[in-house]
C-alpha atoms as a PDB file:
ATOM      1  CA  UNK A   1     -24.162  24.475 -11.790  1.00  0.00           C
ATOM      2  CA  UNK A   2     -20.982  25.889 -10.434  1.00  0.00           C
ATOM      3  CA  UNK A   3     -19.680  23.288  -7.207  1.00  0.00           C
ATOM      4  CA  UNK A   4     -19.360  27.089  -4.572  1.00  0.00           C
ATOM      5  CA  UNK A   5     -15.848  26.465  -2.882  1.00  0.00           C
ATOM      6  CA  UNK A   6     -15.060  29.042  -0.544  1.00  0.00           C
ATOM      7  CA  UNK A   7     -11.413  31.416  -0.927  1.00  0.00           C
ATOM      8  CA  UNK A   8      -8.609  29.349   0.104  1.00  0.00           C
ATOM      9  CA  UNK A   9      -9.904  26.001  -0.166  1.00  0.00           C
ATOM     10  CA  UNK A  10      -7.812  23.851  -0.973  1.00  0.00           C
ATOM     11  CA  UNK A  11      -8.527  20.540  -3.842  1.00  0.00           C
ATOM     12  CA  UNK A  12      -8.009  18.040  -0.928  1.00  0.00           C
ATOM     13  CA  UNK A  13     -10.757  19.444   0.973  1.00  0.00           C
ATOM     14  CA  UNK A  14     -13.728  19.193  -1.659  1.00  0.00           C
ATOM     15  CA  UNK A  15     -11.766  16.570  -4.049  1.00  0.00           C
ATOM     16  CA  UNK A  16     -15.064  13.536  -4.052  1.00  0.00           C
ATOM     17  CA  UNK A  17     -12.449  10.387  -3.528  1.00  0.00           C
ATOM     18  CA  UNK A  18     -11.706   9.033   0.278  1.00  0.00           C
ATOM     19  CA  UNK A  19      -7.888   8.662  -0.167  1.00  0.00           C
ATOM     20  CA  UNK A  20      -6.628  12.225  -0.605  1.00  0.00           C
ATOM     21  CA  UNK A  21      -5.473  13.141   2.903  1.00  0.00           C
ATOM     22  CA  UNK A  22      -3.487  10.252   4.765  1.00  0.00           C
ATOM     23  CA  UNK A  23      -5.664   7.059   4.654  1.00  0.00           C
ATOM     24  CA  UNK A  24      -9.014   6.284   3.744  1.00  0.00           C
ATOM     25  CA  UNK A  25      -9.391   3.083   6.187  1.00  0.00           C
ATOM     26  CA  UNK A  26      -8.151   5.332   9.216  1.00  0.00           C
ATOM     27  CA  UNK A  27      -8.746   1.988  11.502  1.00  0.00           C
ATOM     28  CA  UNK A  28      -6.600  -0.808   9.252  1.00  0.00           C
ATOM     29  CA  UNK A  29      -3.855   2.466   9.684  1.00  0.00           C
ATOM     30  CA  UNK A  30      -4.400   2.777  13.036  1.00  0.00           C
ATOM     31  CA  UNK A  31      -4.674  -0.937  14.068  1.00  0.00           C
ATOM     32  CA  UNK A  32      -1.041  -1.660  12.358  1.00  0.00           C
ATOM     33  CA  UNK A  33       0.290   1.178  14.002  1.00  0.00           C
ATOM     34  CA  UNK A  34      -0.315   0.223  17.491  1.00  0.00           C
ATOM     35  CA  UNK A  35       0.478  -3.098  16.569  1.00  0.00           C
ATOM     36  CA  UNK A  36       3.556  -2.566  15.858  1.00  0.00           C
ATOM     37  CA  UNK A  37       4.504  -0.095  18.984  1.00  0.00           C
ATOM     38  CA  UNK A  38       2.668  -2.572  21.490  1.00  0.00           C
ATOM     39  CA  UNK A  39       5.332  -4.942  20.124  1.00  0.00           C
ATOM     40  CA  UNK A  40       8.163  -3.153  20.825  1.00  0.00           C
ATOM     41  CA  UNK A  41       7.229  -1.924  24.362  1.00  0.00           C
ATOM     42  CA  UNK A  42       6.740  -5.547  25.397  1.00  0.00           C
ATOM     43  CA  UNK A  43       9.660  -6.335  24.228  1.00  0.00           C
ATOM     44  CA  UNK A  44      11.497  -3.706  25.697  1.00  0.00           C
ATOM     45  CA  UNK A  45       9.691  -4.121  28.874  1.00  0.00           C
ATOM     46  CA  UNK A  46       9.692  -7.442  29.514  1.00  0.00           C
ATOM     47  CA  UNK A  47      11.781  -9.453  27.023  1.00  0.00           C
ATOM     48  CA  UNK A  48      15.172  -7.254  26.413  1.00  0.00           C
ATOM     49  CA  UNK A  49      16.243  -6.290  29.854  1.00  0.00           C
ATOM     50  CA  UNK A  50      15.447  -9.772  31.264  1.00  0.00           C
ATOM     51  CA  UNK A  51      18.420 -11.409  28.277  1.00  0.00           C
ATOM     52  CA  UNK A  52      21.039 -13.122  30.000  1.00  0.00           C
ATOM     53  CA  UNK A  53      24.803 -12.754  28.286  1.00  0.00           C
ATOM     54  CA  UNK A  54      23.541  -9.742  26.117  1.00  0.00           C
ATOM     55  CA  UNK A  55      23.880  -6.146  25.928  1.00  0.00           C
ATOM     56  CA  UNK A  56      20.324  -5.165  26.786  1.00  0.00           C
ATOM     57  CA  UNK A  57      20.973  -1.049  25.615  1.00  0.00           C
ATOM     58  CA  UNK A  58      22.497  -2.383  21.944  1.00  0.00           C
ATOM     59  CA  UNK A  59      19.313  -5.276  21.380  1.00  0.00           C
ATOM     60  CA  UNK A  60      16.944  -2.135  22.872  1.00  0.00           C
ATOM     61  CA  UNK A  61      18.602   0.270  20.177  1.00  0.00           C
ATOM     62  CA  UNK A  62      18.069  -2.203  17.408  1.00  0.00           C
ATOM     63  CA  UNK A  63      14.684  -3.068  18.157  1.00  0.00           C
ATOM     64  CA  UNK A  64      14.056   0.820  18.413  1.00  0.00           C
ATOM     65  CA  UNK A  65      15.528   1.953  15.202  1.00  0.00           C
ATOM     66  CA  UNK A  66      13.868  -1.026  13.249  1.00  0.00           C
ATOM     67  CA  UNK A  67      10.696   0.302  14.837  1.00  0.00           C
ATOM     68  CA  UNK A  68      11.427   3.993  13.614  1.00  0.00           C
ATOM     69  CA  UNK A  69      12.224   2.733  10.080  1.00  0.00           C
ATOM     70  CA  UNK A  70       8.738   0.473   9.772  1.00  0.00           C
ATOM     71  CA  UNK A  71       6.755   3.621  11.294  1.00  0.00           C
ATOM     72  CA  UNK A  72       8.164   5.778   8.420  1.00  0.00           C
ATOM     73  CA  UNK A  73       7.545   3.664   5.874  1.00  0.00           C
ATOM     74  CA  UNK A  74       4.420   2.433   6.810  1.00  0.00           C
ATOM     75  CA  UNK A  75       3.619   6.750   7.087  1.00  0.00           C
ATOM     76  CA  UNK A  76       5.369   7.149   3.389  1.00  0.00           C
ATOM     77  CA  UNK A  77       3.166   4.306   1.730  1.00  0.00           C
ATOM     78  CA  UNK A  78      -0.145   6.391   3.348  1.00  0.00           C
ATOM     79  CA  UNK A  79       1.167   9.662   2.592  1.00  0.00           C
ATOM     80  CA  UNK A  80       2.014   9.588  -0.860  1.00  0.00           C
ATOM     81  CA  UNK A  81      -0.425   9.876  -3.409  1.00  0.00           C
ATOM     82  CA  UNK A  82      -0.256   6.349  -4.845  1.00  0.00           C
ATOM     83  CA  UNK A  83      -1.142   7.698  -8.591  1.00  0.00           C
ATOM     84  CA  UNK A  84      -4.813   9.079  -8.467  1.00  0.00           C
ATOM     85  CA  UNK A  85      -6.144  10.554 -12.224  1.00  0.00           C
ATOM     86  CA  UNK A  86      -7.532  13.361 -12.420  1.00  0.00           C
ATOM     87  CA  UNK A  87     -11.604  12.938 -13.216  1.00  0.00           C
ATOM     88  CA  UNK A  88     -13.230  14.765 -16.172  1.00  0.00           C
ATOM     89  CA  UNK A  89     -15.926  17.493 -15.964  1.00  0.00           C
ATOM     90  CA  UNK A  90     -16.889  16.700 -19.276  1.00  0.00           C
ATOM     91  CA  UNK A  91     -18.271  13.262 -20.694  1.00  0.00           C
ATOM     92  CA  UNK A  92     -15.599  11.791 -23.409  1.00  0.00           C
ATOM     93  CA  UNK A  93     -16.377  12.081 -27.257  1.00  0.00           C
ATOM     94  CA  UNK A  94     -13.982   9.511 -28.514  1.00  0.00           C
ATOM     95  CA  UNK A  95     -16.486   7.226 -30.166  1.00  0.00           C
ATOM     96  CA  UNK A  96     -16.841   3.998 -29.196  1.00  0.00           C
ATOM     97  CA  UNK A  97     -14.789   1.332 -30.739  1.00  0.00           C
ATOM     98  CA  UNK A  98     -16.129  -1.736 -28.138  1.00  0.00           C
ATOM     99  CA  UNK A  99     -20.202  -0.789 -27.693  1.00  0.00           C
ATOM    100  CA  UNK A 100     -21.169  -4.707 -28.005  1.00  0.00           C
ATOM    101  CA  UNK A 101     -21.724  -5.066 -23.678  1.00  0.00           C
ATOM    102  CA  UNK A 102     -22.663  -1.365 -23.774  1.00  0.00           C
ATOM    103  CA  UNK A 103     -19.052  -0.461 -22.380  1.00  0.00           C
ATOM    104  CA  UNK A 104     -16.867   2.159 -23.972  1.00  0.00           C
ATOM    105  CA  UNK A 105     -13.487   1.239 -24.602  1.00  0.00           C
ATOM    106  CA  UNK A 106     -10.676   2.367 -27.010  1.00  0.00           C
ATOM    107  CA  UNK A 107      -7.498   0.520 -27.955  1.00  0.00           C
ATOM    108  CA  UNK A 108      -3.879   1.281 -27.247  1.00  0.00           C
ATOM    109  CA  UNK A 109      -0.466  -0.750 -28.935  1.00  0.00           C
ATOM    110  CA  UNK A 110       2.501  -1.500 -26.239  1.00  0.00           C
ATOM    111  CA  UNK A 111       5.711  -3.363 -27.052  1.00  0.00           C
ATOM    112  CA  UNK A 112       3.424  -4.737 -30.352  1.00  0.00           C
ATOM    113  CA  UNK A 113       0.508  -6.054 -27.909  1.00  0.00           C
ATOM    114  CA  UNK A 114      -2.707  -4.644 -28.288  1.00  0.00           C
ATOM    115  CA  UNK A 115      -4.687  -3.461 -25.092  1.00  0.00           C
ATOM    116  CA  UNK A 116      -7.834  -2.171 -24.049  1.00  0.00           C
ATOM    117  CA  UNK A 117      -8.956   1.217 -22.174  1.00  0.00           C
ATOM    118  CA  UNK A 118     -12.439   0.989 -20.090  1.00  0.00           C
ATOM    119  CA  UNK A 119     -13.838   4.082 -20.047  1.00  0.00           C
ATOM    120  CA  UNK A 120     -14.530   4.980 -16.507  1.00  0.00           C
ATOM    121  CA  UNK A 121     -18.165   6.290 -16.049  1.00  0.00           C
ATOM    122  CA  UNK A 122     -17.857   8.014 -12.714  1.00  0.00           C
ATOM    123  CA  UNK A 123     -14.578   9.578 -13.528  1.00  0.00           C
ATOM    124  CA  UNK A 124     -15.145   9.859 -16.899  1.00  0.00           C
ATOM    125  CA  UNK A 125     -12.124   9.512 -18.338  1.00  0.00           C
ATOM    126  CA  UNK A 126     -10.298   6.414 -20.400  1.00  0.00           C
ATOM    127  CA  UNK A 127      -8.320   4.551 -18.014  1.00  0.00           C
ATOM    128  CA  UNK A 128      -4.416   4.686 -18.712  1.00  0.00           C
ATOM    129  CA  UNK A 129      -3.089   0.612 -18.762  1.00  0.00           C
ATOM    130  CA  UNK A 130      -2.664  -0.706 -15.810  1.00  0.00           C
ATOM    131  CA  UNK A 131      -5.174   1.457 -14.264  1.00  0.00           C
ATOM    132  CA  UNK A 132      -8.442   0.699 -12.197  1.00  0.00           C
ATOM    133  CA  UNK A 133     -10.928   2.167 -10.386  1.00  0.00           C
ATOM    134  CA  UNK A 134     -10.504   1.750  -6.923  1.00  0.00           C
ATOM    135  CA  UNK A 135     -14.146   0.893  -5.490  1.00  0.00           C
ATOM    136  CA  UNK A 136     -12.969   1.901  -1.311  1.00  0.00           C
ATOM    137  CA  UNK A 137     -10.829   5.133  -2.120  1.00  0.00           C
ATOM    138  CA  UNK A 138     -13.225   5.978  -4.994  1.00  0.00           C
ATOM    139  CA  UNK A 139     -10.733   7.117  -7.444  1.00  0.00           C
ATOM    140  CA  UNK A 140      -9.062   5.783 -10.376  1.00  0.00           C
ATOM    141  CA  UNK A 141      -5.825   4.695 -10.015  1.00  0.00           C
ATOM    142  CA  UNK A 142      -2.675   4.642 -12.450  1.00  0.00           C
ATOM    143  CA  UNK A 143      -0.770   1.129 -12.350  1.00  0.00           C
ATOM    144  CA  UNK A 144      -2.901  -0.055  -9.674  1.00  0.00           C
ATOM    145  CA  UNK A 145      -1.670  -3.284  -7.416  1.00  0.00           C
ATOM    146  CA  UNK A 146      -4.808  -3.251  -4.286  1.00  0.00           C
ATOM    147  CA  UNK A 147      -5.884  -1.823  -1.845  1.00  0.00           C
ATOM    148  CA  UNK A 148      -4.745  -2.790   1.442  1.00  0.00           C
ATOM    149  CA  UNK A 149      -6.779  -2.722   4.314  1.00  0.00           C
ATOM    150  CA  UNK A 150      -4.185  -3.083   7.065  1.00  0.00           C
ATOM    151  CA  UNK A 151      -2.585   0.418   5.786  1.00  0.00           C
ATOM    152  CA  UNK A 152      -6.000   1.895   4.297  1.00  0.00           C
ATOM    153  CA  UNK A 153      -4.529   2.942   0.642  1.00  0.00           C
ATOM    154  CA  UNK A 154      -4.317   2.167  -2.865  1.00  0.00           C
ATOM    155  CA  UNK A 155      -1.420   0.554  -3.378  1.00  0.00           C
ATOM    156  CA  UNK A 156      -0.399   1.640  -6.934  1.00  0.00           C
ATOM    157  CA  UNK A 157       2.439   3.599  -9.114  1.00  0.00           C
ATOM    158  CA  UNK A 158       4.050   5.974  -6.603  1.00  0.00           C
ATOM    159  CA  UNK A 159       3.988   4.280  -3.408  1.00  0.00           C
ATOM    160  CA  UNK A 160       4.745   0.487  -4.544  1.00  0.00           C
ATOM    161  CA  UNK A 161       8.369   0.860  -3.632  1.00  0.00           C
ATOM    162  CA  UNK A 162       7.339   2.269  -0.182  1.00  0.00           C
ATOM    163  CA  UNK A 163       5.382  -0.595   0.416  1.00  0.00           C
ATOM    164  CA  UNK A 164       7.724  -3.442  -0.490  1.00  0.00           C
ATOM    165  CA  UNK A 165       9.845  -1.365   2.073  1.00  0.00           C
ATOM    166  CA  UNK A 166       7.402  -1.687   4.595  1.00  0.00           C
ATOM    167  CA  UNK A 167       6.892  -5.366   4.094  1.00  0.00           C
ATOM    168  CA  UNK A 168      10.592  -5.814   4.346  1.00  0.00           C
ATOM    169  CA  UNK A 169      11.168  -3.860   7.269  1.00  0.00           C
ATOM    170  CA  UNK A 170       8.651  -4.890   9.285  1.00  0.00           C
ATOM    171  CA  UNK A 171       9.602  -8.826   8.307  1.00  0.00           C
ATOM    172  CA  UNK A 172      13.172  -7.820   9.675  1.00  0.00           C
ATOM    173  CA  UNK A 173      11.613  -6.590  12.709  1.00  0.00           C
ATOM    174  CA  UNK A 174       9.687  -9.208  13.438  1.00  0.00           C
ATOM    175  CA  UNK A 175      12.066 -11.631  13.030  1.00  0.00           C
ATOM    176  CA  UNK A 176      14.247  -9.747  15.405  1.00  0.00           C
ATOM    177  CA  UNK A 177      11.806 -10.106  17.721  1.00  0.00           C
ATOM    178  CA  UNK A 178      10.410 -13.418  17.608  1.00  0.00           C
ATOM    179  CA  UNK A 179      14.270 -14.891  17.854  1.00  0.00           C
ATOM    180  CA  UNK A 180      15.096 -12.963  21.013  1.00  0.00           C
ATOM    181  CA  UNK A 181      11.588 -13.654  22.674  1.00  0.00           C
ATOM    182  CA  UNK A 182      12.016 -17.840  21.496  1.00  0.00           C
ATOM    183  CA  UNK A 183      15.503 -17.119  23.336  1.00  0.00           C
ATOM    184  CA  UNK A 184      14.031 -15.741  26.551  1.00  0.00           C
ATOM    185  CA  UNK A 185      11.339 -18.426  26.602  1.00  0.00           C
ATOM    186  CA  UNK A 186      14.211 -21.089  26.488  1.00  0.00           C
ATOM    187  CA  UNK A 187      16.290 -19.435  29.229  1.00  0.00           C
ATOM    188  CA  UNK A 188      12.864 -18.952  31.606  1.00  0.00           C
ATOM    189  CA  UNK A 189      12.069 -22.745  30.822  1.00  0.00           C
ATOM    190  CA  UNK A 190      15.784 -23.415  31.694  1.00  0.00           C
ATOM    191  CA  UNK A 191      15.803 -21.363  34.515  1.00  0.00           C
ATOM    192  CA  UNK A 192      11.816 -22.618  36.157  1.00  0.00           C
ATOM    193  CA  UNK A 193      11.888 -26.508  35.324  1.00  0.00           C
ATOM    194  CA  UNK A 194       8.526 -25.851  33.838  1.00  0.00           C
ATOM    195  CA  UNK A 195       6.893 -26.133  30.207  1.00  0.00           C
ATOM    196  CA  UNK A 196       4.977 -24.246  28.282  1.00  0.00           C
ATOM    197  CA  UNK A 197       1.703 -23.608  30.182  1.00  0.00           C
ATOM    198  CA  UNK A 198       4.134 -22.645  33.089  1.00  0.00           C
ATOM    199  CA  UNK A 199       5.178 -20.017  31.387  1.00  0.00           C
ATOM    200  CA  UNK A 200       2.063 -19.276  30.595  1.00  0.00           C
ATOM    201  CA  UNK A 201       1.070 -18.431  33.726  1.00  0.00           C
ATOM    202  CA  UNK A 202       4.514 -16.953  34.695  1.00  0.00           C
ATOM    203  CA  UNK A 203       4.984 -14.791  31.611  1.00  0.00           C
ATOM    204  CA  UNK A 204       2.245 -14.462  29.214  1.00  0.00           C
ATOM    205  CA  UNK A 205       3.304 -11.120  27.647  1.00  0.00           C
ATOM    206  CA  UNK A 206       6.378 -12.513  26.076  1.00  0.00           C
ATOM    207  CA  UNK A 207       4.197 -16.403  25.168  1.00  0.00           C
ATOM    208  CA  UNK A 208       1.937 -13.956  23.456  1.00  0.00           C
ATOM    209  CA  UNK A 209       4.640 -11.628  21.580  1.00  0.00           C
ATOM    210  CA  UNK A 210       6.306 -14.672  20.280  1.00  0.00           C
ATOM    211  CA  UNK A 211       2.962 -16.005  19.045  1.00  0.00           C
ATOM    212  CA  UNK A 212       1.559 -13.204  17.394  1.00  0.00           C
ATOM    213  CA  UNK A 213       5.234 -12.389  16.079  1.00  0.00           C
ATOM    214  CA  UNK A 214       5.270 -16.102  14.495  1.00  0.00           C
ATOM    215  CA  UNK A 215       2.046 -15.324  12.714  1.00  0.00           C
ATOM    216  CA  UNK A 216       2.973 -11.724  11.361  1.00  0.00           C
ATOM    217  CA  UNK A 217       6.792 -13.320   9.907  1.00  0.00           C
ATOM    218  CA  UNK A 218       4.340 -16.156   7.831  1.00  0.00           C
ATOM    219  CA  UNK A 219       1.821 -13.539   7.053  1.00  0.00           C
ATOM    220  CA  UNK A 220       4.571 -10.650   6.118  1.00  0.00           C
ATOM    221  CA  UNK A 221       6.793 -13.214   4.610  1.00  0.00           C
ATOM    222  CA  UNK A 222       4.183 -14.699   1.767  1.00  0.00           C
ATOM    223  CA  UNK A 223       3.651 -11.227   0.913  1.00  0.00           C
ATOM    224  CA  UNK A 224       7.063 -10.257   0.700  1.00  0.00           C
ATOM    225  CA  UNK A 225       7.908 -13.703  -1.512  1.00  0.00           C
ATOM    226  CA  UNK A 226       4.406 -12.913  -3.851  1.00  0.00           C
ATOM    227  CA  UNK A 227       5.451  -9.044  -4.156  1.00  0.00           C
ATOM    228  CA  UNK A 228       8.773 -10.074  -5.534  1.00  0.00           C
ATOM    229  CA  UNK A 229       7.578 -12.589  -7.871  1.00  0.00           C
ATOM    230  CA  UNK A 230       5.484  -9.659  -8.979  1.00  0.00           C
ATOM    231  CA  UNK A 231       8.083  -7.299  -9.007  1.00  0.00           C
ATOM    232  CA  UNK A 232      10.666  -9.777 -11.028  1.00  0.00           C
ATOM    233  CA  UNK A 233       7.814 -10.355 -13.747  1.00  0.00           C
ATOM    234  CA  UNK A 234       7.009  -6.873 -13.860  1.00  0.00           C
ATOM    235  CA  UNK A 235       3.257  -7.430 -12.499  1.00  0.00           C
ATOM    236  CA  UNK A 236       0.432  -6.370 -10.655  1.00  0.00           C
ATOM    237  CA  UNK A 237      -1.362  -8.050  -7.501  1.00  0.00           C
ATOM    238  CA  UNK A 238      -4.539  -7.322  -9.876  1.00  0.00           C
ATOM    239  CA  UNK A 239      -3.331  -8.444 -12.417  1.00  0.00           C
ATOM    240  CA  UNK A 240      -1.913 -11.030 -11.736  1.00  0.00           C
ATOM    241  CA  UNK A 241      -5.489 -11.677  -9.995  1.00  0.00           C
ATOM    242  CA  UNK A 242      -7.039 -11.318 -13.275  1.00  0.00           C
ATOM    243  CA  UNK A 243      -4.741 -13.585 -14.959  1.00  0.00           C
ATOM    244  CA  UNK A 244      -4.450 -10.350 -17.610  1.00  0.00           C
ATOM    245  CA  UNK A 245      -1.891 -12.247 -19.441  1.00  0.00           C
ATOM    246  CA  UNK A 246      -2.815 -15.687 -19.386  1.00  0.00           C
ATOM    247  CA  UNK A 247      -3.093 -16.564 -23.331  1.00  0.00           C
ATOM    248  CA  UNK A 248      -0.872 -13.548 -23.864  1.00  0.00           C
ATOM    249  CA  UNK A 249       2.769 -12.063 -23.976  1.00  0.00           C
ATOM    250  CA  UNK A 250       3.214  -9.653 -21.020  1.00  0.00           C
ATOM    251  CA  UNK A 251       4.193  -6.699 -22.850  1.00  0.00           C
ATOM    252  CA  UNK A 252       6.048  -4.909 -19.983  1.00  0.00           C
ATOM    253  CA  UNK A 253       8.290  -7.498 -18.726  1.00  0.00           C
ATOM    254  CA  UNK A 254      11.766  -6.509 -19.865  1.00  0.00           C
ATOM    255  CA  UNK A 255      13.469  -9.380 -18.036  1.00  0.00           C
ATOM    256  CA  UNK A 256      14.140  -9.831 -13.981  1.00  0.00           C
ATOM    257  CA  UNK A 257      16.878  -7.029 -13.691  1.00  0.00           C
ATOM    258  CA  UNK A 258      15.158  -4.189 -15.950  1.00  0.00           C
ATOM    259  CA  UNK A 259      11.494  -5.140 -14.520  1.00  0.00           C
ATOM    260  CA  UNK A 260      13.673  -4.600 -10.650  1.00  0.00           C
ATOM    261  CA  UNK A 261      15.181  -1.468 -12.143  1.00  0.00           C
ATOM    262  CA  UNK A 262      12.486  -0.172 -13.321  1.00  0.00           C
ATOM    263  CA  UNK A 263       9.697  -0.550 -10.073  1.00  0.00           C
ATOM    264  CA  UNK A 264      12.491  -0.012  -7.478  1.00  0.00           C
ATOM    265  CA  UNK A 265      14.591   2.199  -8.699  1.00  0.00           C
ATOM    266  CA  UNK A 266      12.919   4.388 -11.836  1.00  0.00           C
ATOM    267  CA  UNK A 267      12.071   8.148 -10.949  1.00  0.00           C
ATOM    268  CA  UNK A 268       8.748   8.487  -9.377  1.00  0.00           C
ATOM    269  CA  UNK A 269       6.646  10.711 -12.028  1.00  0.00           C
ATOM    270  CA  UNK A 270       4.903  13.555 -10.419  1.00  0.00           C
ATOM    271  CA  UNK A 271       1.367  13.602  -8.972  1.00  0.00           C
ATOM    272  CA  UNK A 272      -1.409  14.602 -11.490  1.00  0.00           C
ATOM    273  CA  UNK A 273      -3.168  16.399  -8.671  1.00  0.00           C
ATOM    274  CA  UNK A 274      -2.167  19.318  -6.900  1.00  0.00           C
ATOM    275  CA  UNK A 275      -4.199  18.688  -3.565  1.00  0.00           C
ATOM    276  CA  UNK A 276      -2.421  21.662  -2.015  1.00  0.00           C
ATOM    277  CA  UNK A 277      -3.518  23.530  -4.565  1.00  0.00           C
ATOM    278  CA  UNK A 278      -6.650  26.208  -4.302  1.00  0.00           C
ATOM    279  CA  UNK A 279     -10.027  24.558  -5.557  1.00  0.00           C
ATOM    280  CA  UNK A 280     -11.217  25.839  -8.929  1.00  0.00           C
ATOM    281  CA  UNK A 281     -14.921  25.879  -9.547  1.00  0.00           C
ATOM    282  CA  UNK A 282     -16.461  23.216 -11.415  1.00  0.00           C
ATOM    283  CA  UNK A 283     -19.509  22.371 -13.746  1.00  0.00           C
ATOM    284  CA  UNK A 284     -22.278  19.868 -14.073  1.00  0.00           C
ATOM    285  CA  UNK A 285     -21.713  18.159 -17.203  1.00  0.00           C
ATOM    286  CA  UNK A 286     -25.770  18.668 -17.196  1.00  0.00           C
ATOM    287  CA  UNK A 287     -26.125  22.442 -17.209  1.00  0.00           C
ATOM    288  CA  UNK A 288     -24.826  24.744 -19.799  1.00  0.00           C
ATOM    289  CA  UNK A 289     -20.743  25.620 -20.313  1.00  0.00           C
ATOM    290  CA  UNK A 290     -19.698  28.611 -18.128  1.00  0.00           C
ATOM    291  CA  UNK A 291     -19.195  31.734 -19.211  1.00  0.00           C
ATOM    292  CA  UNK A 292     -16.405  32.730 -21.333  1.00  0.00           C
ATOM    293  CA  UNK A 293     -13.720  36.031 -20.608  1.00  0.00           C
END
């Protein structure tokens, strides 16, 4: 039966996974968002133009251009399609060459180790390496890392770099602002005679900025040291989860500087899906082929 898709509809609009227009956990987006602008208005507000001996308009500028920089990456790691495959309209008729568990799988040789597809039975397709099926966005993804909930993507082929950016970035800027807020704490302390639950009472905004800033530089930081581990050994986060090649050589780590090279700074390939593009009809796999001429 043909899937009716009005003129001018577009394959974002009436494509069947949840990750194909900006995020598909709007709230983990949304939450580290305002997260991340609540912390710089504090800090403007109450932290920056209360410095003694400092330049309040240069530490304001630097806290506002990291800001800018995290914002765009955190909107390039959401925006960018992270390396959905397209799904099949048609079931697969490779035979089998694995049908012991009732799974389909076929066999692939890279670098002189051999590797298994899993044939994906809701997008019915073989899954390139390194692929999965993400279970939250619903679509299978090529060299897929996670999915994070805090951004509300697949994290995957074409926006990796983008997020090691983001992790970076927003480690700077949290650092930034956890060592001028620790400052400001010691000159109040200085300046009132009293200790901590003075301040407290006198100042909880910036207490609470430096806490919660102290929490996101651990949290940011062990992913940051974990994602370039992964990055060095030319990894995944799943699978490295997995333990894929525990037992095994990993057959695309070229050493530290070509495994760098190649997941920082190698050409992004171009999206397999067109999701500007105008909707073509489809078919049930179940009813008969349409028409030909």
């Amino acid at each position: 039966m043909e899937i009716n898709a009005a003129k001018g509809t577009r394959t974002y609009q009436v494509w069947p996974g949840n990750n194909v227009t900006l995020s598909s956990y709007p709230r983990g987006l949304f939450l580290t968002s305002v997260s991340t602008l609540i912390s710089t208005w504090i800090f403007t507000i109450y932290i920056a133009n209360d410095l003694q001996n400092t330049n309040p308009t240069l530490v304001i500028t630097i806290c506002s251009i990291l800001t800018i920089v995290v914002i765009v990456n955190l909107i390039l790691v959401t925006a960018i399609d992270p390396g959905i495959i397209p799904t099949s309209t048609q079931q697969s008729s490779v035979e089998d060459t694995d049908s012991s568990n009732g799974s389909r799988r076929k066999k692939v040789t890279i670098n002189g180790v051999q590797l298994k597809l899993k044939y994906c039975r809701i997008c019915r397709i073989f899954r390139p390496p390194r692929s999965c099926h993400c279970a939250i966005c619903d679509n299978c993804v090529e060299k897929f890392d996670h999915h994070c909930p805090w951004i509300g993507q697949c994290i995957a082929l074409r926006n990796y770099r983008f997020y090691l950016s983001f992790l970076i970035t927003a480690l700077v800027f949290f650092i930034y602002i956890f060592a001028f807020s620790c400052w400001r704490i010691h000159q109040r302390m200085l300046e009132s005679g009293t200790g901590l639950f003075g301040m407290l009472r006198n100042c909880p905004e910036t207490l609470a900025l430096t806490l919660f800033s102290f929490a996101a530089i651990w949290f940011l930081g062990g992913l940051a040291i974990f994602h370039s581990s992964l990055t060095a050994t030319n990894q995944t986060a799943y699978e490295n989860f997995r333990n894929r090649y525990e037992g095994s050589p990993n057959p695309y780590d070229k050493g530290i500087i070509s495994n760098i090279t190649e997941v920082l700074f190698s050409p992004l390939p171009p999206s397999r899906v067109d999701f500007r593009a105008e909707a073509m009809p489809r078919w049930n796999v179940e009813d008969e082929k349409p028409p030909l001429g």
